[in-house]
C-alpha atoms as a PDB file:
ATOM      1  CA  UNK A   1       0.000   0.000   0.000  1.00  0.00           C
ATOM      2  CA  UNK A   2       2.603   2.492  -0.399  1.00  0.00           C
ATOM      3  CA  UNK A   3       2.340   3.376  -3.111  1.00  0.00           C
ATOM      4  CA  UNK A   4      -0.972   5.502  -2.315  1.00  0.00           C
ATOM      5  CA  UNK A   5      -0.546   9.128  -1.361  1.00  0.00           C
ATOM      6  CA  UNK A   6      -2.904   8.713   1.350  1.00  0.00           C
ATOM      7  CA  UNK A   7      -4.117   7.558   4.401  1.00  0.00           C
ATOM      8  CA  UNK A   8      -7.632   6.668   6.173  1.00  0.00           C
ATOM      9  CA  UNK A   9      -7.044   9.458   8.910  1.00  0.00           C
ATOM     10  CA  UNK A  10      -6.421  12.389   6.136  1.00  0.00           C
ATOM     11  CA  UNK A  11      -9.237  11.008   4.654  1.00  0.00           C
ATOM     12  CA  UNK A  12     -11.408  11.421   7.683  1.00  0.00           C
ATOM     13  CA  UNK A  13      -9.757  14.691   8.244  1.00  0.00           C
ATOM     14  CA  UNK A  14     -10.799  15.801   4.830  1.00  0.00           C
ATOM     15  CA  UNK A  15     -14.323  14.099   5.522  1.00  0.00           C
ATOM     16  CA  UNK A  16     -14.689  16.173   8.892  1.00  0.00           C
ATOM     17  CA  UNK A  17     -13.323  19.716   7.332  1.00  0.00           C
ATOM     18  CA  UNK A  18     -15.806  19.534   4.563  1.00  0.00           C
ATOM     19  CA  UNK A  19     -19.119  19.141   6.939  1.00  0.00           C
ATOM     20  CA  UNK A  20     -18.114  20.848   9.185  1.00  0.00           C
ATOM     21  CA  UNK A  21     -16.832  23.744   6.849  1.00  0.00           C
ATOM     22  CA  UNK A  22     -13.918  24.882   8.747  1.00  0.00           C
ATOM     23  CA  UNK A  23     -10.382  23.525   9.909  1.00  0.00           C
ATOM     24  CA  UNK A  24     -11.307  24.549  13.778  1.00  0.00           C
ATOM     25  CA  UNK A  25     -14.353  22.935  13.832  1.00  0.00           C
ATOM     26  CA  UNK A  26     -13.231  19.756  12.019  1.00  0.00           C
ATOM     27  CA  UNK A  27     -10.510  19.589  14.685  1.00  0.00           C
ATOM     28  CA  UNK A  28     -13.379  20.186  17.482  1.00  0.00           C
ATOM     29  CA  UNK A  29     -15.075  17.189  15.949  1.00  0.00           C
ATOM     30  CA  UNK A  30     -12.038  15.053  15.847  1.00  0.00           C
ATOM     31  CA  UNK A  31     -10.933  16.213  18.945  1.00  0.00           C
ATOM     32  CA  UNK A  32      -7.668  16.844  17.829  1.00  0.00           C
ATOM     33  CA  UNK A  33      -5.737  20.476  17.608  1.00  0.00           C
ATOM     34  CA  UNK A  34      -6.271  22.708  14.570  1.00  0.00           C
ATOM     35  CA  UNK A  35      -2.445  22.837  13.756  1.00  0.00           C
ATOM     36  CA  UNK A  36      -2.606  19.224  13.635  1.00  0.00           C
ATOM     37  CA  UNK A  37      -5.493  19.163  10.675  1.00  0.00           C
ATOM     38  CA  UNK A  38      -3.422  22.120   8.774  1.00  0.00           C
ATOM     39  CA  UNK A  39      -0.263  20.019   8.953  1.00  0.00           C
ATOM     40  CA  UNK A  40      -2.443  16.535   7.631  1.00  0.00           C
ATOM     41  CA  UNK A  41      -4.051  18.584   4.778  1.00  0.00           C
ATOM     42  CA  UNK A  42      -0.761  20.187   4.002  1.00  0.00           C
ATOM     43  CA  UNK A  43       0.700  16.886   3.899  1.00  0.00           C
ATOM     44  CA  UNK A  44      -2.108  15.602   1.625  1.00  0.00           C
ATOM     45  CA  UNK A  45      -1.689  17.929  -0.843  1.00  0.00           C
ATOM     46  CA  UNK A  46       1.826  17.523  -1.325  1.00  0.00           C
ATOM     47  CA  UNK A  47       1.463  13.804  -1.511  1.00  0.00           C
ATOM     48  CA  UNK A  48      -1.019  14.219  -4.351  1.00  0.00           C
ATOM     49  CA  UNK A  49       0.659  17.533  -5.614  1.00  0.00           C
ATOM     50  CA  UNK A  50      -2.724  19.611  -6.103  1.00  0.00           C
ATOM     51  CA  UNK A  51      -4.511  22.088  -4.009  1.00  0.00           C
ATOM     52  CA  UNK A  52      -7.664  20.553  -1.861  1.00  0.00           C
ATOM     53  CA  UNK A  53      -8.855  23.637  -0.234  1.00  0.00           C
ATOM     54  CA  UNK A  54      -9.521  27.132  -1.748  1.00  0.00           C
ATOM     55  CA  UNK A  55      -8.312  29.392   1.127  1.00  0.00           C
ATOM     56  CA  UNK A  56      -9.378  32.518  -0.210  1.00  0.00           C
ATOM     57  CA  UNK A  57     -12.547  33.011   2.122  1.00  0.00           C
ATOM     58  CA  UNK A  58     -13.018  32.426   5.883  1.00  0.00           C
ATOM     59  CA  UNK A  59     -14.954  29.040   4.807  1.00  0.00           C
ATOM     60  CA  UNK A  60     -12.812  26.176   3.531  1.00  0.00           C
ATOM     61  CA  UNK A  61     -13.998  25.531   0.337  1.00  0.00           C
ATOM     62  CA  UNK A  62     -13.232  22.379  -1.798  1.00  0.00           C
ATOM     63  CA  UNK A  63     -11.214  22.352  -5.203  1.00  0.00           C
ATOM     64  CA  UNK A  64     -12.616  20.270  -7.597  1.00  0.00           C
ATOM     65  CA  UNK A  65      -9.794  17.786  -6.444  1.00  0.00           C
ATOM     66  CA  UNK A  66     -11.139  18.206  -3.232  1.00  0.00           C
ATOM     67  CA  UNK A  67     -14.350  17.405  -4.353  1.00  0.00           C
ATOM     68  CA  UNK A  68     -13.562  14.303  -6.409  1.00  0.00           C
ATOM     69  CA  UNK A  69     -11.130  12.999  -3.310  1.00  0.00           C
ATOM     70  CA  UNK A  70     -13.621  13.218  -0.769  1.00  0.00           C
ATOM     71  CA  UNK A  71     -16.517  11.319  -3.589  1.00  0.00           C
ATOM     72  CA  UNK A  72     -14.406   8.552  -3.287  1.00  0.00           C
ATOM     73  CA  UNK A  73     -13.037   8.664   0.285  1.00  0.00           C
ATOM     74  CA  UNK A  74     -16.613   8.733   1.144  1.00  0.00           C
ATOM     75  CA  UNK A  75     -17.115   5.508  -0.267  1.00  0.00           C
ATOM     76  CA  UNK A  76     -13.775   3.992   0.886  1.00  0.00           C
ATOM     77  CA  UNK A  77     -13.949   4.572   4.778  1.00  0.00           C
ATOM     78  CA  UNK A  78     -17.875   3.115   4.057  1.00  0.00           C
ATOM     79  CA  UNK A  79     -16.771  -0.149   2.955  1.00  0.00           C
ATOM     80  CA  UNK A  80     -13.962  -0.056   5.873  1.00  0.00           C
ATOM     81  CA  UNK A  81     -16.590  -0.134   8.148  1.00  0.00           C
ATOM     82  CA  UNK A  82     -18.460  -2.558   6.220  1.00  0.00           C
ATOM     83  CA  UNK A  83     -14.902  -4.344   6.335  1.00  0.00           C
ATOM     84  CA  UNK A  84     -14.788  -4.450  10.081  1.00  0.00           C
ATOM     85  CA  UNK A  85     -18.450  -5.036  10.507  1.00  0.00           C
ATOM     86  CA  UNK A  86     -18.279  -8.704   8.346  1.00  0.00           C
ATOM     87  CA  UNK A  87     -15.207  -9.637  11.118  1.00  0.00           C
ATOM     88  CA  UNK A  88     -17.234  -8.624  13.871  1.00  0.00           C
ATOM     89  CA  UNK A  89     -20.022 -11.240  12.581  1.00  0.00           C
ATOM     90  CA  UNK A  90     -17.434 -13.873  12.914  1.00  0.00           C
ATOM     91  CA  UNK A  91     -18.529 -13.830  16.172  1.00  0.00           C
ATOM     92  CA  UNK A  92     -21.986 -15.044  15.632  1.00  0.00           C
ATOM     93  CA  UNK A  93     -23.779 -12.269  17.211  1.00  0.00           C
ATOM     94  CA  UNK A  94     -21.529 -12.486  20.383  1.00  0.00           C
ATOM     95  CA  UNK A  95     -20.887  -8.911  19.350  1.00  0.00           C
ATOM     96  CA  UNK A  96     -21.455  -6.236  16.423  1.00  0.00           C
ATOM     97  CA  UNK A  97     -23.391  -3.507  15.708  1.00  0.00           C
ATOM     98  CA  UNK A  98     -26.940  -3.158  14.219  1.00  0.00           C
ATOM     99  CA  UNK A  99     -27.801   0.021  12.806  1.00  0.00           C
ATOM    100  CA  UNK A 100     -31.366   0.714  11.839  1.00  0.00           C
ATOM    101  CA  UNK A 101     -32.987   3.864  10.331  1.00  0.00           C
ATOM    102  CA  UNK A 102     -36.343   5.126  10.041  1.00  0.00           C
ATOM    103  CA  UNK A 103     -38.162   8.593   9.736  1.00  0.00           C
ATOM    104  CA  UNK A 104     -39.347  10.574  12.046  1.00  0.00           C
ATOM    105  CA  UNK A 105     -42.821   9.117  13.664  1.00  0.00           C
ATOM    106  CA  UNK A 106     -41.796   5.006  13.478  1.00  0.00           C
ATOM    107  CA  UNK A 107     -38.536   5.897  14.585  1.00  0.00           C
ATOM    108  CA  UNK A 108     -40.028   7.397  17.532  1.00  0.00           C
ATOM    109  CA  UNK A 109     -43.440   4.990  18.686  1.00  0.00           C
ATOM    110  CA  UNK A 110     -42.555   1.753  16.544  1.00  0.00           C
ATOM    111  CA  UNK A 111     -38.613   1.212  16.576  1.00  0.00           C
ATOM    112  CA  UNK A 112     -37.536   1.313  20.214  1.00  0.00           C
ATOM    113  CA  UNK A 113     -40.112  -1.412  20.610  1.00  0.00           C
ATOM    114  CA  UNK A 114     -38.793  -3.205  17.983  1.00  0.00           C
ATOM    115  CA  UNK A 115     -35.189  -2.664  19.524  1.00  0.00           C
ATOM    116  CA  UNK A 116     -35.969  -3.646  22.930  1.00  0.00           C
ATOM    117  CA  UNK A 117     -37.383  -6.997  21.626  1.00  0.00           C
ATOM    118  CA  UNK A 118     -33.541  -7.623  19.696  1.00  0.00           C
ATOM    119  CA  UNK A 119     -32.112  -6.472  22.768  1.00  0.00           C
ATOM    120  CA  UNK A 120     -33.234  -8.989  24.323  1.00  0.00           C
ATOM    121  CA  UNK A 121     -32.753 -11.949  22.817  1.00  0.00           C
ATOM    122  CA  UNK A 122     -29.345 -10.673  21.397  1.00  0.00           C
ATOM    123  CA  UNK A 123     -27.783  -8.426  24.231  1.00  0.00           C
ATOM    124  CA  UNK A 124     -24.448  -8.040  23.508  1.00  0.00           C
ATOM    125  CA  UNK A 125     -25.301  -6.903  20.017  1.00  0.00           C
ATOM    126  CA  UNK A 126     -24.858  -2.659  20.268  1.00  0.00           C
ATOM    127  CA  UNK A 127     -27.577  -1.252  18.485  1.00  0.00           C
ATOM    128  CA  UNK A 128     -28.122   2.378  16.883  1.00  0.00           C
ATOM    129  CA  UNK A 129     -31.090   4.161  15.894  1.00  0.00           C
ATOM    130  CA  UNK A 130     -30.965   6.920  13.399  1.00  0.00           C
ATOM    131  CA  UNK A 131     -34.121   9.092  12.505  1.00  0.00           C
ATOM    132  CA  UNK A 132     -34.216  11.343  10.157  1.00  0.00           C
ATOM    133  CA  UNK A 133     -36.465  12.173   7.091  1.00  0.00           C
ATOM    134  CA  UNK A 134     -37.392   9.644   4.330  1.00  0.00           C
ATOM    135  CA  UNK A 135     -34.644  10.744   1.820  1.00  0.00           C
ATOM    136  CA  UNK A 136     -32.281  11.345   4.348  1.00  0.00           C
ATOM    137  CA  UNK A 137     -32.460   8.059   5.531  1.00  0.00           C
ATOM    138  CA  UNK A 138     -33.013   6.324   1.885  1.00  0.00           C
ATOM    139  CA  UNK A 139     -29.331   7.560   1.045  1.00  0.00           C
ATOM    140  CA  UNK A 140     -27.825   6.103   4.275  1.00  0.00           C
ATOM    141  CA  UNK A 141     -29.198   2.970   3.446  1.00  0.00           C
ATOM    142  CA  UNK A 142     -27.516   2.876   0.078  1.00  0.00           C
ATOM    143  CA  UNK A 143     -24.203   4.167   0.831  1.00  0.00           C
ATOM    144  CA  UNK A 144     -24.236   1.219   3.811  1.00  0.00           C
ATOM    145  CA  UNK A 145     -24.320   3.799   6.644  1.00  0.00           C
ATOM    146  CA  UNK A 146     -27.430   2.060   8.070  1.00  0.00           C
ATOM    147  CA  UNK A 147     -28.339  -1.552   7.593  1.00  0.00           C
ATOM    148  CA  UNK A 148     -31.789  -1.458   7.331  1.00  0.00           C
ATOM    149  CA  UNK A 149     -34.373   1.050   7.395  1.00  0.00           C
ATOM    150  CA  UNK A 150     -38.272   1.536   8.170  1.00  0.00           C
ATOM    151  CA  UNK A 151     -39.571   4.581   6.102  1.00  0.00           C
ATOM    152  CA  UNK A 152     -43.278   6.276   5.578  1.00  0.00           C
ATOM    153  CA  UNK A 153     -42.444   8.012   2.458  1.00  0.00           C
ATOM    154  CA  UNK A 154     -41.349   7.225  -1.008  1.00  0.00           C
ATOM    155  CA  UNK A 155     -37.497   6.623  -1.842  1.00  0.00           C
ATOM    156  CA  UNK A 156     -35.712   9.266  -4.039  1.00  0.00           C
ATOM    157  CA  UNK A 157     -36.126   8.326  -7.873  1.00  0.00           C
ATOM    158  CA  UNK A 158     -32.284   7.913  -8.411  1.00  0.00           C
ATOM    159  CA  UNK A 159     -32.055   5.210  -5.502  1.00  0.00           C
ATOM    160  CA  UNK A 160     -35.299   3.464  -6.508  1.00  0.00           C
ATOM    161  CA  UNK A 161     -32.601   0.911  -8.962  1.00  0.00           C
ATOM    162  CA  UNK A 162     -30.053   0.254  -6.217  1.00  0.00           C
ATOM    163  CA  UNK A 163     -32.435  -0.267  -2.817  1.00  0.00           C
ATOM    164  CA  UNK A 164     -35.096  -2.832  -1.638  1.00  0.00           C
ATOM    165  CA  UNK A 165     -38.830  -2.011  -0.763  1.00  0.00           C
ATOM    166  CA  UNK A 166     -40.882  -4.205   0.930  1.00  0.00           C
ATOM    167  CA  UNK A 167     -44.401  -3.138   1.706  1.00  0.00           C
ATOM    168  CA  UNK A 168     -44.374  -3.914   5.167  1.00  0.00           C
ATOM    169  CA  UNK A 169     -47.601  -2.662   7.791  1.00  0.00           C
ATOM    170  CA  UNK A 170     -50.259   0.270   7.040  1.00  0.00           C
ATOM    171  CA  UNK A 171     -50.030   3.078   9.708  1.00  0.00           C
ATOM    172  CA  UNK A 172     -53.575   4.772  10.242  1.00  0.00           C
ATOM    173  CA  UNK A 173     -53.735   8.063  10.923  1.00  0.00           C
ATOM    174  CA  UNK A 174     -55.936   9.603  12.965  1.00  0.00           C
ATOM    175  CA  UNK A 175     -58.570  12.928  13.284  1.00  0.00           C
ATOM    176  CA  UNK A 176     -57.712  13.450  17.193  1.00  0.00           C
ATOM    177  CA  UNK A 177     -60.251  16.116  18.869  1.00  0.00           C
ATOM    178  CA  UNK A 178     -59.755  17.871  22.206  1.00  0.00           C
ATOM    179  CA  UNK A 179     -61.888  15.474  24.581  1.00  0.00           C
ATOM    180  CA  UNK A 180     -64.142  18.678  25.075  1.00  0.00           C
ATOM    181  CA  UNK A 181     -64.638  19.009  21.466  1.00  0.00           C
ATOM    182  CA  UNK A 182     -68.600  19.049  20.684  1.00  0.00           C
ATOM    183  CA  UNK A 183     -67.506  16.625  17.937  1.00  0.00           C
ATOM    184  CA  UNK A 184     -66.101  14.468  20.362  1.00  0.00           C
ATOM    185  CA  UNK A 185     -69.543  13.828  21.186  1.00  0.00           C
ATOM    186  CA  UNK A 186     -70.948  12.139  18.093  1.00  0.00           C
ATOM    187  CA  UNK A 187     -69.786   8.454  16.505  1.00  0.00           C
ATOM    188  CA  UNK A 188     -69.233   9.470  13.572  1.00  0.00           C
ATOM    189  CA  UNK A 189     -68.643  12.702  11.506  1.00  0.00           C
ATOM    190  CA  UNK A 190     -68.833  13.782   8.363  1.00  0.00           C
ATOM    191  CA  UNK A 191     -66.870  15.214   5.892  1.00  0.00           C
ATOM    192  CA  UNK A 192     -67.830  18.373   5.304  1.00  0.00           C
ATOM    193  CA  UNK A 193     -66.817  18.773   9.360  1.00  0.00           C
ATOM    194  CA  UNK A 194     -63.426  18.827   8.501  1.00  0.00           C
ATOM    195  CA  UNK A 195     -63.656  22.225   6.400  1.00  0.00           C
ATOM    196  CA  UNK A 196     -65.178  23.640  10.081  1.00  0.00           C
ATOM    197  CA  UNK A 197     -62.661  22.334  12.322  1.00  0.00           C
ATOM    198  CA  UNK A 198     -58.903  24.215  12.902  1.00  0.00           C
ATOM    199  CA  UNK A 199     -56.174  21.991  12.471  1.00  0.00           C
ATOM    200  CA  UNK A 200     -52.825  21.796  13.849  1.00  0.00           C
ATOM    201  CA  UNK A 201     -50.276  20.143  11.054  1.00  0.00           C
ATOM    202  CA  UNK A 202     -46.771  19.165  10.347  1.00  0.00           C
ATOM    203  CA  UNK A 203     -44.869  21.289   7.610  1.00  0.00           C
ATOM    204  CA  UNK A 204     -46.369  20.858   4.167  1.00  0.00           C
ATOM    205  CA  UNK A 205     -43.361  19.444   2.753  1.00  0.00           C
ATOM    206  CA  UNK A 206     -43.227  16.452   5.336  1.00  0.00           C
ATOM    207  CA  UNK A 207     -43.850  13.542   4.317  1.00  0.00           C
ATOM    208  CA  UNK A 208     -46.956  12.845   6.325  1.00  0.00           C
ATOM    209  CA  UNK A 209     -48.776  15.712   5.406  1.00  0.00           C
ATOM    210  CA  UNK A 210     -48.211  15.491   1.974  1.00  0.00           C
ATOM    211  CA  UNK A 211     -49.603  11.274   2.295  1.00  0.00           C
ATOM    212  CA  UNK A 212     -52.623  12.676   4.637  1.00  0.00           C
ATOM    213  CA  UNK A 213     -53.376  15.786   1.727  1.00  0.00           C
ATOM    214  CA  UNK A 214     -53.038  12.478  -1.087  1.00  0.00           C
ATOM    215  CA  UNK A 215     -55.780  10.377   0.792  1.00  0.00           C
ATOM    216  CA  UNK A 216     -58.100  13.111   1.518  1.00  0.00           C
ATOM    217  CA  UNK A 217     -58.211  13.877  -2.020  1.00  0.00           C
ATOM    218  CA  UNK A 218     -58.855  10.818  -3.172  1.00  0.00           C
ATOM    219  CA  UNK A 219     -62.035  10.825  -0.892  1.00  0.00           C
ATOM    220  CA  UNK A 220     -63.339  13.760  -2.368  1.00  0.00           C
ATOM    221  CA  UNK A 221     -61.920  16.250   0.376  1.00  0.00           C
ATOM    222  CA  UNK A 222     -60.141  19.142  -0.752  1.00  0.00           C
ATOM    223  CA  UNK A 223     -56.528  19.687   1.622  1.00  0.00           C
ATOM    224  CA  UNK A 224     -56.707  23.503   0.296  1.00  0.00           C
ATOM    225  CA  UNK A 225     -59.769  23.825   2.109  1.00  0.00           C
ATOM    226  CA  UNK A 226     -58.858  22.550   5.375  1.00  0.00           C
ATOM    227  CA  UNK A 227     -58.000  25.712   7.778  1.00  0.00           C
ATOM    228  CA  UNK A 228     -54.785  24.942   9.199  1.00  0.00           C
ATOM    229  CA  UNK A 229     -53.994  27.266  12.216  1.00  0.00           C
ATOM    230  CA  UNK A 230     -50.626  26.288  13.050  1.00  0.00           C
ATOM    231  CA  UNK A 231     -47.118  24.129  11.971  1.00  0.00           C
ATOM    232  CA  UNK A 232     -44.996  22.210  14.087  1.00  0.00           C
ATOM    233  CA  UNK A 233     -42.433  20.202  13.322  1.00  0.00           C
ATOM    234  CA  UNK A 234     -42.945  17.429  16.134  1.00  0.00           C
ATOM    235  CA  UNK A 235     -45.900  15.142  16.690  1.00  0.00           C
ATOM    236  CA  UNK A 236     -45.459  15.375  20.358  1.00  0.00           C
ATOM    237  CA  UNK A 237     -46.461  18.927  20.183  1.00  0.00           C
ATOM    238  CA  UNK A 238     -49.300  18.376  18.141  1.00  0.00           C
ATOM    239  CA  UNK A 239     -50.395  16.088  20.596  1.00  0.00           C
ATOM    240  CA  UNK A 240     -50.096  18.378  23.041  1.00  0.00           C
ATOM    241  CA  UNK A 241     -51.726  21.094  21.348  1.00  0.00           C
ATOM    242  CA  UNK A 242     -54.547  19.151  20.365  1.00  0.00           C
ATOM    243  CA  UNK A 243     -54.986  18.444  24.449  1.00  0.00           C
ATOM    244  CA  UNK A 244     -54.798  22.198  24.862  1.00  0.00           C
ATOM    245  CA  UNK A 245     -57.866  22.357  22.809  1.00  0.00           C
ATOM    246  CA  UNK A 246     -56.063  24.666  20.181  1.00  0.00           C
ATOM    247  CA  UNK A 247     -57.035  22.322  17.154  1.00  0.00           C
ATOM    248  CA  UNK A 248     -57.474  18.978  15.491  1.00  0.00           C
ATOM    249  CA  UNK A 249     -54.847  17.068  13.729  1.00  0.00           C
ATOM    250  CA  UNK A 250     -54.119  13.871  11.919  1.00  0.00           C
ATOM    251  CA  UNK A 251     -51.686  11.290  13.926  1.00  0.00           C
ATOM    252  CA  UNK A 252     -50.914   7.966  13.444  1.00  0.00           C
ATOM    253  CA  UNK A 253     -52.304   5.773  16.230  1.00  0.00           C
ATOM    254  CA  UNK A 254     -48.912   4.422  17.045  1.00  0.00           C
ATOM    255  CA  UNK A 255     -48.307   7.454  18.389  1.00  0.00           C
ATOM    256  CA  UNK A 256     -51.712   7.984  20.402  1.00  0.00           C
ATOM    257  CA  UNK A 257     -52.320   4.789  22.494  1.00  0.00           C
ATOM    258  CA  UNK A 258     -51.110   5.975  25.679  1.00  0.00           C
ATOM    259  CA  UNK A 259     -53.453   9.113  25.017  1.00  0.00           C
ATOM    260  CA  UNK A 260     -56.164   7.447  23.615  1.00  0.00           C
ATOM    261  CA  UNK A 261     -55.990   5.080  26.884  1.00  0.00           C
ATOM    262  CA  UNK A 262     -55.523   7.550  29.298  1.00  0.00           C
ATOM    263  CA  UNK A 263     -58.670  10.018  27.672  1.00  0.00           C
ATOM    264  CA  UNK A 264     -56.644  12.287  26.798  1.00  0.00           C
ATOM    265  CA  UNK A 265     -57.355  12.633  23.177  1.00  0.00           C
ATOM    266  CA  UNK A 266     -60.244  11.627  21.420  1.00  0.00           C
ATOM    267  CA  UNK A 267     -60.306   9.577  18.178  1.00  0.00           C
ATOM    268  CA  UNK A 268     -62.921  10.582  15.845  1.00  0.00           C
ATOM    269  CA  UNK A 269     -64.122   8.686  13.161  1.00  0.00           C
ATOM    270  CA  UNK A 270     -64.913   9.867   9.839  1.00  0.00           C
ATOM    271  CA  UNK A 271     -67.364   8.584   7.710  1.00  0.00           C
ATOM    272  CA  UNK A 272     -66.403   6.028   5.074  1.00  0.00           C
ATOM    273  CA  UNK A 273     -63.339   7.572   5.262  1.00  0.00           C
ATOM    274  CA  UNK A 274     -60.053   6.249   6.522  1.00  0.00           C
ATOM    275  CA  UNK A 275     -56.352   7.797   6.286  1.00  0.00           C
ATOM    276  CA  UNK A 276     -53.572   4.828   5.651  1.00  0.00           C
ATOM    277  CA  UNK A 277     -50.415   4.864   4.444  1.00  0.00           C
ATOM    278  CA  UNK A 278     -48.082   1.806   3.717  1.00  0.00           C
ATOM    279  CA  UNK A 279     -44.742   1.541   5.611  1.00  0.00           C
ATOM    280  CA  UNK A 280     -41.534   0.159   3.912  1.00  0.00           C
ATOM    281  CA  UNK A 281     -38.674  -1.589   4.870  1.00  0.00           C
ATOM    282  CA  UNK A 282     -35.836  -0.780   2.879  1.00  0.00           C
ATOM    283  CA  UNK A 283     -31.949  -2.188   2.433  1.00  0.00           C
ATOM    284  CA  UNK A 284     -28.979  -2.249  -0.194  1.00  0.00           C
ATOM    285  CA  UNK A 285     -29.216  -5.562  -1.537  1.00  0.00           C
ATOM    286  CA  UNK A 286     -25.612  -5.113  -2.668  1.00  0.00           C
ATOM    287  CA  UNK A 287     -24.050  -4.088   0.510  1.00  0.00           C
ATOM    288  CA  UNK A 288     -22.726  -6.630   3.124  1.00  0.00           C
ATOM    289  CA  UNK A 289     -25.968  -7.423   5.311  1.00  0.00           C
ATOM    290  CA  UNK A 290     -24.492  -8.625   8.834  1.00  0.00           C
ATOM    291  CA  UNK A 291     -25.791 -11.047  10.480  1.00  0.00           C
ATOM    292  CA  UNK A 292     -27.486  -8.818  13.156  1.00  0.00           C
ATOM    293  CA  UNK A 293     -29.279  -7.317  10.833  1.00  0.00           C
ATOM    294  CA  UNK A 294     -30.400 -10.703   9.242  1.00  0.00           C
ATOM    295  CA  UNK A 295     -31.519 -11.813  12.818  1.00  0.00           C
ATOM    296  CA  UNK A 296     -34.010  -8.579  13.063  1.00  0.00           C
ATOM    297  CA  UNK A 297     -35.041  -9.023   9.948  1.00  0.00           C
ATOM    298  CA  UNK A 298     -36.117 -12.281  10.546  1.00  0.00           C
ATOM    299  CA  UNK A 299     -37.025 -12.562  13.829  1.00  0.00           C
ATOM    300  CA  UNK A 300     -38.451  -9.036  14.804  1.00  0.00           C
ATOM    301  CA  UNK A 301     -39.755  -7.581  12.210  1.00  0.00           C
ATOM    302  CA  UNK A 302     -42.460 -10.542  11.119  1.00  0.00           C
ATOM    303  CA  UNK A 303     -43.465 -10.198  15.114  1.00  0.00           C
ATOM    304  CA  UNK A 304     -45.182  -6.461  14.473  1.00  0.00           C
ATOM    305  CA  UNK A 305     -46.874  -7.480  10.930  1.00  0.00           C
ATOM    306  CA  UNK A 306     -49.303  -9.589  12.766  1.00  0.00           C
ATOM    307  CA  UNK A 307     -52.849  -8.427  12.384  1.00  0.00           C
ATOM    308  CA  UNK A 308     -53.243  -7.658  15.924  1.00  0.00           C
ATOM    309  CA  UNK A 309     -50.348  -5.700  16.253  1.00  0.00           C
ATOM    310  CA  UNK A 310     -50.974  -3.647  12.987  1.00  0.00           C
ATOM    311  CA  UNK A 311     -50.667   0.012  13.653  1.00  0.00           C
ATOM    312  CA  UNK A 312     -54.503   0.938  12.791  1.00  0.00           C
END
């Protein structure tokens, strides 16, 4: 390997000073001193004999060398972990990471379930949970930064060749009324009640609110028409605000029961009408799938698609 004019560590360095978009803060990240960072770059582009930085601004800004190095040292330090990941599973699940992804509502009401569950049965297995939005995640998946993932949304179009997607459970979601709510009152309402009620929403680019404004339509309800009176961006404080009698809101009931149970919230029921959407699972069928990941696959995740345990 000597002949090549770098190592894993620059390549980290170069990694950490492009996110983080300065030499001091990559070297906060890294925990290592910002002299220390100069002298690796400095190094680096000796080794390769072209400029990786543009140092005319306060920002560090990539060459187009820079650019092209850190395309591929992206993907080499991903399969190094992959690397070390497949030698871990020598073990036979005696050790290893599992790293699971999912967006933003089953990563927090569905997942940790799921992850207590592996946890058990597999303890000295470390697990990690990331949550972040649909595309976000998709992407992780395919550049083998997450082994599996459990998404509400549709993959980005360019990924759609390289990953997986299995259909795996609908999630309802919900009309939730303040218990206090003269609606609350009546079994069933109709739809011409939602163009009267004030709603409380997630941001209309999210990925929920654009399935909930696809499934209304298709029932003859018109999203434009609904009154929204406020966006958040967390379904805990729609909950809440729903409680405080400020609105209604869709949610999915995975993220109700404890409400639902305690009468805090009350589920209304519209008629002949009911919001679904289809969760995913999604993986890289080219990447290295470890053995942990095979386990939850087939162990856990066939547990929650039983009828009684679907999320409606």
């Amino acid at each position: 390997m000597s002949d090549v004019p770098f190592t894993l560590d620059q390549l980290r360095i170069l990694k950490a000073i492009a996110s983080e978009g300065s030499f001091k803060r990559a070297a906060d990240s890294l925990y290592v001193s910002q002299p220390a960072i100069s002298l690796q770059v400095q190094n680096l582009e000796r080794q390769l004999n072209v400029p990786l930085f543009d140092r005319a601004g306060r920002r560090a800004k990539l060459t187009e060398a820079g650019h092209l190095l850190i395309s591929y040292g992206e993907k080499i330090l991903s399969l190094c972990q992959e690397t070390c990941r497949a030698i871990e599973d020598l073990q036979n699940l005696q050790g290893g990471t599992l790293i699971v992804g999912a967006s933003q509502t089953t990563g927090t009401y569905l997942l940790p379930g799921m992850i207590g569950m592996f946890r058990q049965k597999y303890p000295d297995v470390a697990v990690q949970l990331h949550v972040h939005s649909t595309r976000r995640t998709a992407w992780s998946v395919a550049n083998g930064q997450i082994d599996l993932a459990i998404i509400g949304g549709e993959i980005p179009p360019e990924l759609q060749d390289c990953l997986s997607v299995q259909p795996y459970i609908e999630d309802e979601l919900a009309l939730v009324l303040p218990v206090f709510h003269p609606l609350a009152e009546k079994d069933f309402i109709q739809k011409e009640d939602l163009y009267n009620l004030k709603f409380i929403a997630l941001d209309a680019q999210s990925t929920i609110r654009k399935v909930i404004d696809q499934v209304l339509s298709r029932y003859d309800i018109d999203p434009r028409r609904l009154r929204i009176e406020m966006e958040l961006n967390s379904i805990e404080a729609i909950k809440n605000t729903v409680q405080a009698g400020l609105g209604a809101a869709f949610v999915s009931t995975s993220a109700i029961e404890k409400e639902l149970q305690m009468g805090m919230l009350h589920r209304a029921t519209i008629d002949s009408v009911t919001v679904k959407r289809m969760l995913s699972v999604i993986v890289n069928p080219n990447r290295y799938q470890s053995k942990a990941a095979e386990a939850f696959s087939r162990e856990i995740l066939p547990l929650f698609c039983n009828s009684e345990q679907r999320m409606n």
